[in-house]
Protein backbone atom coordinates (compact mmCIF):
# COMPACT_ATOMS: atom_id res chain seq x y z
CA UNK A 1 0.00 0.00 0.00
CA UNK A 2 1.49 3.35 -0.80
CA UNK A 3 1.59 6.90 0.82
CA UNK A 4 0.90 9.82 -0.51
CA UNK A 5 2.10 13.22 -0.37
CA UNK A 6 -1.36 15.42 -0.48
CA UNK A 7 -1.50 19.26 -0.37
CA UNK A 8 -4.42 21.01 0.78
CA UNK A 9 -4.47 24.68 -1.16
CA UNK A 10 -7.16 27.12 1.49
CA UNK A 11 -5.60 25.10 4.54
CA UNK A 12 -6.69 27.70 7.15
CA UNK A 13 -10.39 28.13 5.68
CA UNK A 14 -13.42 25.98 7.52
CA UNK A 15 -13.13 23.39 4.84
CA UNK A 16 -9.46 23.31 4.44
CA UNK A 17 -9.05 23.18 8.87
CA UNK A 18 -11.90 20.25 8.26
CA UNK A 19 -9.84 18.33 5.98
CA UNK A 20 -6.63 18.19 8.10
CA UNK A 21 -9.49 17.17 11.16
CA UNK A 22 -11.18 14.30 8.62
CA UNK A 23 -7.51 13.37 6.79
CA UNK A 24 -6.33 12.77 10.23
CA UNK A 25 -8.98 10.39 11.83
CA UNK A 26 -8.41 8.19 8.36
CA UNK A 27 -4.83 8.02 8.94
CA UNK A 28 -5.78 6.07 11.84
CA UNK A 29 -8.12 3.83 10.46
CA UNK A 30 -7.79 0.90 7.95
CA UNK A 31 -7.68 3.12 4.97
CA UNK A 32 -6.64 3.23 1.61
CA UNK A 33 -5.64 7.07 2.57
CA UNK A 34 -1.90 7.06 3.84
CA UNK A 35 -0.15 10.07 4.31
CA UNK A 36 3.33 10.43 4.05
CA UNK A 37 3.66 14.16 3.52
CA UNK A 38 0.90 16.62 4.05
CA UNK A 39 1.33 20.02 2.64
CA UNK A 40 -0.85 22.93 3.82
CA UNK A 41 -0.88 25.77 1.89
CA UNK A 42 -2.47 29.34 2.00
CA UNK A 43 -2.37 32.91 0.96
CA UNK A 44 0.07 35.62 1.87
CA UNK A 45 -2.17 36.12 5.12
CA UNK A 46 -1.95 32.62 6.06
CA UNK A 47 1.46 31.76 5.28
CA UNK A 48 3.63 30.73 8.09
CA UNK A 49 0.60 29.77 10.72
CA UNK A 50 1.38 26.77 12.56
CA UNK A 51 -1.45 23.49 12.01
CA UNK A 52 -1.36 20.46 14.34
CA UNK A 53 -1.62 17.05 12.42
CA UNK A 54 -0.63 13.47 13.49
CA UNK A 55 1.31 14.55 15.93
CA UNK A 56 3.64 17.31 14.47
CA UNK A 57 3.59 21.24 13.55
CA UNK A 58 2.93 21.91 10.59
CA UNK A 59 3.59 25.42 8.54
CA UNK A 60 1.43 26.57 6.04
CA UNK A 61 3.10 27.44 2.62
CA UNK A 62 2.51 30.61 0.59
CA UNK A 63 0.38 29.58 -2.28
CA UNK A 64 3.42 30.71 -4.60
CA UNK A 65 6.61 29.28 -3.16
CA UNK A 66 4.96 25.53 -3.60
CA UNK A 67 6.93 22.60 -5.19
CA UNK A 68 4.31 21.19 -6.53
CA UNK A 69 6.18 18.56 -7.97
CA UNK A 70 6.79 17.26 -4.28
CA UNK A 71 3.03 16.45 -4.10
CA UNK A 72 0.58 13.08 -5.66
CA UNK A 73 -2.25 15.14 -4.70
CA UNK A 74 -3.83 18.52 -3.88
CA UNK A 75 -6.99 19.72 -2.59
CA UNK A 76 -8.44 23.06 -3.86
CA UNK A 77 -10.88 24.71 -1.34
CA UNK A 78 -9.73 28.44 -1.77
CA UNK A 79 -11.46 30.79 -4.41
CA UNK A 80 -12.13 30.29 -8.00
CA UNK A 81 -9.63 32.94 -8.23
CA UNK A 82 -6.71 30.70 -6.66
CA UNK A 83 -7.91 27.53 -8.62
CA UNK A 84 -7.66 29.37 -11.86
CA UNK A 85 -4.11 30.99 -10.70
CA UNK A 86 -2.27 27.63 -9.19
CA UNK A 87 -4.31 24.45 -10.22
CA UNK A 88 -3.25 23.96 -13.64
CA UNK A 89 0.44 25.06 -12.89
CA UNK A 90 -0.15 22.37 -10.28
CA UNK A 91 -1.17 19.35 -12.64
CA UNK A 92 1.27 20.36 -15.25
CA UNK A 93 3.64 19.78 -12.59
CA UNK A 94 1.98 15.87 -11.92
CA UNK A 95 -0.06 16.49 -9.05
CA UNK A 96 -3.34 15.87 -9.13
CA UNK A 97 -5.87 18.80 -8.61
CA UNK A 98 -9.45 17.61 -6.84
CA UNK A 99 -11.15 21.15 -6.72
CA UNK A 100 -13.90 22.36 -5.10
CA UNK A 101 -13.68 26.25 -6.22
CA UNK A 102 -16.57 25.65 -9.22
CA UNK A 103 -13.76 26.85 -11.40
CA UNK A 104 -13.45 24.01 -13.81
CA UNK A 105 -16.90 22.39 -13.40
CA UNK A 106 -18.22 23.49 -16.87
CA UNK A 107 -15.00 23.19 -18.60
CA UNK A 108 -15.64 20.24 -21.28
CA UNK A 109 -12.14 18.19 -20.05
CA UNK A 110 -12.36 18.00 -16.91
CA UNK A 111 -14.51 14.99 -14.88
CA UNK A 112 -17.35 16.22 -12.81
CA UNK A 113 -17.67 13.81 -10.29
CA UNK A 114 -20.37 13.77 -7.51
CA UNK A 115 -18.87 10.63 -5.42
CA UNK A 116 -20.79 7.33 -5.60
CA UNK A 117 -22.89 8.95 -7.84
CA UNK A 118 -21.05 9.23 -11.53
CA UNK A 119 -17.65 7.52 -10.37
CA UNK A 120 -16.47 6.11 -13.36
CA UNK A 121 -15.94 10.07 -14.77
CA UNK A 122 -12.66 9.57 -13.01
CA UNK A 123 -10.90 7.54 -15.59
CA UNK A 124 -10.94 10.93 -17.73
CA UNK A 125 -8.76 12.48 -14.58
CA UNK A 126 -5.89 12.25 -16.87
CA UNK A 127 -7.16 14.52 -19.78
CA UNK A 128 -5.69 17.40 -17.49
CA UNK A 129 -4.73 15.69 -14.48
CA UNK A 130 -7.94 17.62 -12.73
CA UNK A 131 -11.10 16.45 -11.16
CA UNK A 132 -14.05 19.21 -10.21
CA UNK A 133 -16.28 18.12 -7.59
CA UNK A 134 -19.75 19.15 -8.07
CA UNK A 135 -21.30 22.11 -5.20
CA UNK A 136 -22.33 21.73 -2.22
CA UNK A 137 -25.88 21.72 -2.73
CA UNK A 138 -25.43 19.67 -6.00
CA UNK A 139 -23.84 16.50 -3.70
CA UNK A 140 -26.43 16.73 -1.81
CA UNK A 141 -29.28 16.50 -3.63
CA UNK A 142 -27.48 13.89 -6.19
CA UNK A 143 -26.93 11.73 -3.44
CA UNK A 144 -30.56 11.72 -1.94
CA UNK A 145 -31.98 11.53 -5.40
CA UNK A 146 -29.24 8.29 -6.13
CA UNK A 147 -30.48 6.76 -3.33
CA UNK A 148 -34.43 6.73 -4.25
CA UNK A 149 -34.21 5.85 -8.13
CA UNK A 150 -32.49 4.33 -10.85
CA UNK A 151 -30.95 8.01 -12.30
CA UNK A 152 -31.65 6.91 -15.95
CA UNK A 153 -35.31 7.28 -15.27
CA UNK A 154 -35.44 10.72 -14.04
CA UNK A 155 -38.45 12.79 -15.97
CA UNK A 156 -37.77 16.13 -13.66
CA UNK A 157 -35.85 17.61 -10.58
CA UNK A 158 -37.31 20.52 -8.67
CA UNK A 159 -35.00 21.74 -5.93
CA UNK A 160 -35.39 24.43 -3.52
CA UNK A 161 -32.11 25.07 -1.29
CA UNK A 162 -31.92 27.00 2.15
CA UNK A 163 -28.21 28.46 2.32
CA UNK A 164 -26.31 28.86 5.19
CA UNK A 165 -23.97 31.64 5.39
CA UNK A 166 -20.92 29.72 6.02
CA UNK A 167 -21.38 28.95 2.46
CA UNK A 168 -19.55 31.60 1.43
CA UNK A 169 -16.56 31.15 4.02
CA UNK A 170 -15.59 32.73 7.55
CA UNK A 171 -16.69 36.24 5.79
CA UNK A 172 -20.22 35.00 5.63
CA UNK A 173 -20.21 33.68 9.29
CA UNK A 174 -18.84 36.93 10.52
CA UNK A 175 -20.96 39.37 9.07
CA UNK A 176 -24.18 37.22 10.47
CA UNK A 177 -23.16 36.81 13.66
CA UNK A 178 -22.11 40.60 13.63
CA UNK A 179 -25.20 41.45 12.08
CA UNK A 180 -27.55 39.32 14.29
CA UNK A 181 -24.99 41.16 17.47
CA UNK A 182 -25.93 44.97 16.64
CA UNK A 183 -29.51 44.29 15.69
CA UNK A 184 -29.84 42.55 19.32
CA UNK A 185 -28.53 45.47 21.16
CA UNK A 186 -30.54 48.24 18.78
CA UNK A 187 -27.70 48.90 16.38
CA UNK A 188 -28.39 49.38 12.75
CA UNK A 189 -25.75 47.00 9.99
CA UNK A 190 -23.71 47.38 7.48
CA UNK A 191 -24.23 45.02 4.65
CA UNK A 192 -20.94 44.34 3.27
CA UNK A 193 -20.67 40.43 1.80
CA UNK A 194 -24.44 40.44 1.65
CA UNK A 195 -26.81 43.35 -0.78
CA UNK A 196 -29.19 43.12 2.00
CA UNK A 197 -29.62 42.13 5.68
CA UNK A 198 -29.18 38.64 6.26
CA UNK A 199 -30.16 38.63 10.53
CA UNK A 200 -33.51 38.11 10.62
CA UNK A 201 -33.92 38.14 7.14
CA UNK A 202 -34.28 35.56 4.14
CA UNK A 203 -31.92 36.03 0.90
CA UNK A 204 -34.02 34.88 -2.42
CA UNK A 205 -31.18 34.59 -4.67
CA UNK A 206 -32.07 35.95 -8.36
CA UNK A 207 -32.58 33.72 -10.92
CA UNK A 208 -29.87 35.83 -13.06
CA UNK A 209 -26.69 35.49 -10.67
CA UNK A 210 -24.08 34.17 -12.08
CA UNK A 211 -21.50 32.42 -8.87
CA UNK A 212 -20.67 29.25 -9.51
CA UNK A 213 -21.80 28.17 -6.21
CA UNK A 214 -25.23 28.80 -6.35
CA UNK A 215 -25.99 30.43 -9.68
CA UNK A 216 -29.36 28.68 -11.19
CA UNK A 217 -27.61 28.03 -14.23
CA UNK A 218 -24.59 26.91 -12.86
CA UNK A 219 -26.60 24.35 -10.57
CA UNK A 220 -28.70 23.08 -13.63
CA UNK A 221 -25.42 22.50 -15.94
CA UNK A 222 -23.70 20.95 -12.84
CA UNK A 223 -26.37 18.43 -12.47
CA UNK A 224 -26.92 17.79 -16.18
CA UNK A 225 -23.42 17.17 -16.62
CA UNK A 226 -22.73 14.87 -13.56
CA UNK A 227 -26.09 12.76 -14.76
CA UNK A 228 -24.93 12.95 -18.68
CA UNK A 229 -28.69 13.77 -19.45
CA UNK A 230 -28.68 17.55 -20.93
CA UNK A 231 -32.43 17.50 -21.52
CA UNK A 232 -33.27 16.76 -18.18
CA UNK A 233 -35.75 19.22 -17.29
CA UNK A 234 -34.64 20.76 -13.40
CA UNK A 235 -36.15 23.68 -11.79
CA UNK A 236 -33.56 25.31 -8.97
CA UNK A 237 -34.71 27.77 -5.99
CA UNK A 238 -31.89 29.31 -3.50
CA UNK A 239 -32.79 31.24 -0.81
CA UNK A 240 -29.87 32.69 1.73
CA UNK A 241 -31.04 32.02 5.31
CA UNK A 242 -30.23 33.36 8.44
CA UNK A 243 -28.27 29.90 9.70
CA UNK A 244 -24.59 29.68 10.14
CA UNK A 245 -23.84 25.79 9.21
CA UNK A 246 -26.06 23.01 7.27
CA UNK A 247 -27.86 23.02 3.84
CA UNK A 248 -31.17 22.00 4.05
CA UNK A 249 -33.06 21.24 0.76
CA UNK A 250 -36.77 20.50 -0.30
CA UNK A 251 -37.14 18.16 -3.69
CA UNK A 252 -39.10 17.03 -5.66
CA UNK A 253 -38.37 14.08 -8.31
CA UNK A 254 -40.31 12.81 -11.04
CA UNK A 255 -39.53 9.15 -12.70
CA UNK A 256 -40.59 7.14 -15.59
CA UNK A 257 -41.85 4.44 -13.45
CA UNK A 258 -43.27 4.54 -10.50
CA UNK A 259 -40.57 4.90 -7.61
CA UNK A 260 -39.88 1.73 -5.04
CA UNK A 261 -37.93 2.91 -1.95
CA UNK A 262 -35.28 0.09 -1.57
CA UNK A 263 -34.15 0.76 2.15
CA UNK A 264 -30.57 -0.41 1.24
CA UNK A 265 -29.81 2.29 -0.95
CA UNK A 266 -29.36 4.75 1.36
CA UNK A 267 -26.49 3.82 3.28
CA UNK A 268 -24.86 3.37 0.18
CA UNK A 269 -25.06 6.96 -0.48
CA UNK A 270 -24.19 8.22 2.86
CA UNK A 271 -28.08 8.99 3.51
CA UNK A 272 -29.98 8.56 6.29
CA UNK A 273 -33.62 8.34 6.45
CA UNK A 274 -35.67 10.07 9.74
CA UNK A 275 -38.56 8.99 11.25
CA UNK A 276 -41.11 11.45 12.57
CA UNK A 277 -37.74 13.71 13.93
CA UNK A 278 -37.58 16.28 11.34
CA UNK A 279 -33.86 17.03 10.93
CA UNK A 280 -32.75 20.82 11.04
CA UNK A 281 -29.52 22.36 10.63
CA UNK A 282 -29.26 23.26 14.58
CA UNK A 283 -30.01 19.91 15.71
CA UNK A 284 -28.08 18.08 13.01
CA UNK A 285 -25.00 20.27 11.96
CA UNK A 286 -23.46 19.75 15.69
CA UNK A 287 -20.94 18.42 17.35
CA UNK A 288 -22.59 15.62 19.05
CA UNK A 289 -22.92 14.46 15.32
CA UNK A 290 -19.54 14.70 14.16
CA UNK A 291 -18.97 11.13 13.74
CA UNK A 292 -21.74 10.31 11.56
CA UNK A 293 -21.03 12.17 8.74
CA UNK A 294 -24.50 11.76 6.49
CA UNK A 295 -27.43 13.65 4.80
CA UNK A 296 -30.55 13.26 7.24
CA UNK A 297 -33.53 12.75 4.81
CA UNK A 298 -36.71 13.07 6.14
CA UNK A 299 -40.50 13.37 5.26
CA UNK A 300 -40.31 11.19 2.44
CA UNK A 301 -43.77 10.85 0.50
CA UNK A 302 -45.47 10.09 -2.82
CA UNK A 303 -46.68 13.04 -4.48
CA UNK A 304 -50.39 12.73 -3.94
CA UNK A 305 -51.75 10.51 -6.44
CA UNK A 306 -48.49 10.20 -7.95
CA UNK A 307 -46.35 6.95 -7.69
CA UNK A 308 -44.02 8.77 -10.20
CA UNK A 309 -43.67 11.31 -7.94
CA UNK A 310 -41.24 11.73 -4.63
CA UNK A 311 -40.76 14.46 -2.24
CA UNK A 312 -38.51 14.92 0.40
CA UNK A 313 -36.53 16.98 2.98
CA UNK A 314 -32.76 17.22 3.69
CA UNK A 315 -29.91 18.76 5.91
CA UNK A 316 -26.29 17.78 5.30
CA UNK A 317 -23.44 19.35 7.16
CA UNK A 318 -21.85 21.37 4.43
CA UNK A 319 -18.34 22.00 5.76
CA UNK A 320 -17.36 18.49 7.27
CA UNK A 321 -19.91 16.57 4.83
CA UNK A 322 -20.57 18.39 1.45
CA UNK A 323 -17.10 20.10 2.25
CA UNK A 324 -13.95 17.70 3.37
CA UNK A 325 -15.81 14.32 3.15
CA UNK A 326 -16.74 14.82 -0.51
CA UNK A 327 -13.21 15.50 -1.52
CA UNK A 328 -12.21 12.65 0.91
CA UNK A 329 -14.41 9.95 -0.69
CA UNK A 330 -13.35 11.42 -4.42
CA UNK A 331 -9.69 10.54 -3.96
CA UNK A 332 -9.88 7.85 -2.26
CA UNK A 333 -12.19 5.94 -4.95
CA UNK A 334 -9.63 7.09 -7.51
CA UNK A 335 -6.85 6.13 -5.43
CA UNK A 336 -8.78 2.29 -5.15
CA UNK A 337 -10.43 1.92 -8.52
CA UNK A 338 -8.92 4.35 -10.98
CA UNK A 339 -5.12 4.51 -10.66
């Protein structure tokens, strides 16, 4: 069994801290995953911060003094902006690039892969030496829908996403919790990351907006792509909500056939269906649950009259789950099946 040399590029962000947390509890287990080297690197503000892992102090590298040469693998959970500067100058170099930016997830070469889902994408990891891993909320609703029905029979996808504002990174966390701080204590708010107040508030986010996180478009072509089926009719809602951690979706899915729940499915997908306990990002994006990394799925019914039909709840944890763990499960099913 070999070990790897891995880089994680946006070491210091909440996803990039959660992969050294994750990457370390697998170098403990029975794993495919063994680390020889890790590398953590980070911007000019980051640079030369000290990161515990297995044991040992490690310094985070300035984004352009890497050897990239030195690494197998790298991580990308900084910007778009960092992807597009590093990734490629990365790959050339023969690491390969698993990014989560949203950079390269329309770009006709590169495999978008939503793990478990569309694995076999991966053989084409060589065309650039890159692999895209499809959003946040595209995982999870890909995995929920994977786990109900046979993918090829899908008629329609409606999706309506609740997004937390840790989303869009520490800034997003800060400026709600500073927000929800001076409102509390009769201040007014400056809206700086946000156009409009996010305390107290709900965020509808236009149909015309273009981020590659949660752009309507970008969601549909995500989701076309990752299920090779660009007829697919899919309807996408976002609305920006006044929670700091957890994505919490409501879908609905159409089939060809009527659907059969097959019970085994889910755990296959990393899904876990509630009873009567309606999950909610409070209750479920905590740390009491931060070894059992899944998507909750709850209130699970036909459409009425509609065997065809399914609808369905969900809340996922989307730094440690839709974050770290997605990346995680990507390399490490290349790393067993692909290489």
């Amino acid at each position: 069994m070999s070990a790897w040399n891995i880089a994680i590029v946006g070491a210091t962000g909440q996803v990039g801290s959660a992969l050294v947390e994750l990457l370390q509890q697998r170098s403990l287990q029975d794993s495919s995953l063994k680390i020889e080297n890790l590398y953590l690197v980070g911007s000019d503000n980051s640079a030369g911060e000290i990161v515990r892992f297995a044991g040992k102090n490690l310094t985070v590298i300035d984004s352009a003094q890497m050897d990239w040469s030195e690494c197998h693998f790298a991580f990308f959970v900084a910007s778009a902006k960092t992807s597009e500067k590093y990734a490629q100058v990365a790959a050339e170099a023969g690491c390969v690039v698993i990014d989560a930016s949203g950079y390269f997830a329309q770009q006709d070469h590169i495999p978008l892969v939503v793990p478990k889902v569309n694995n076999s994408v991966l053989t084409e990891y060589r065309n650039e030496n890159i692999i895209a891993v499809a959003s946040a909320t595209v995982c999870q609703l890909l995995r929920c829908v994977a786990s109900l029905t046979d993918m090829a029979l899908l008629t329609n996808l409606h999706a309506t996403s609740f997004i937390p504002a840790s989303l869009y990174g520490k800034p997003g966390v800060d400026e709600l919790a500073g927000q929800s701080a001076r409102l509390l204590n009769g201040m007014p708010v400056d809206n700086q990351l946000f156009d409009k107040q996010l305390a107290f508030n709900l965020l509808p986010v236009s149909h015309e907006h273009h981020d590659a996180i949660l752009g309507e478009k970008s969601q549909v072509d995500q989701i076309r792509k990752v299920l090779s089926n660009y007829e697919l009719p899919v309807s996408i809602e976002s609305v920006i909500v006044p929670v700091f951690y957890g994505v919490s979706q409501a879908i609905n899915v159409s089939s060809s056939l009527p659907i059969e729940l097959d019970m085994a499915r889910f755990g296959e997908f990393g899904v876990e269906v509630q009873g009567d306990n309606l999950p909610t990002p409070v209750t479920e994006v905590s740390t009491e649950s931060e070894h059992n990394l899944v998507i909750k799925l709850a209130n699970l019914r036909h459409s009425y009259g509609h065997y065809e039909q399914i609808q369905f709840w969900s809340v996922a944890d989307n730094i440690r789950y839709l974050g770290a763990l997605m990346l995680i499960e990507t390399l490490e099913i290349l790393i067993n099946d692909y290489l």
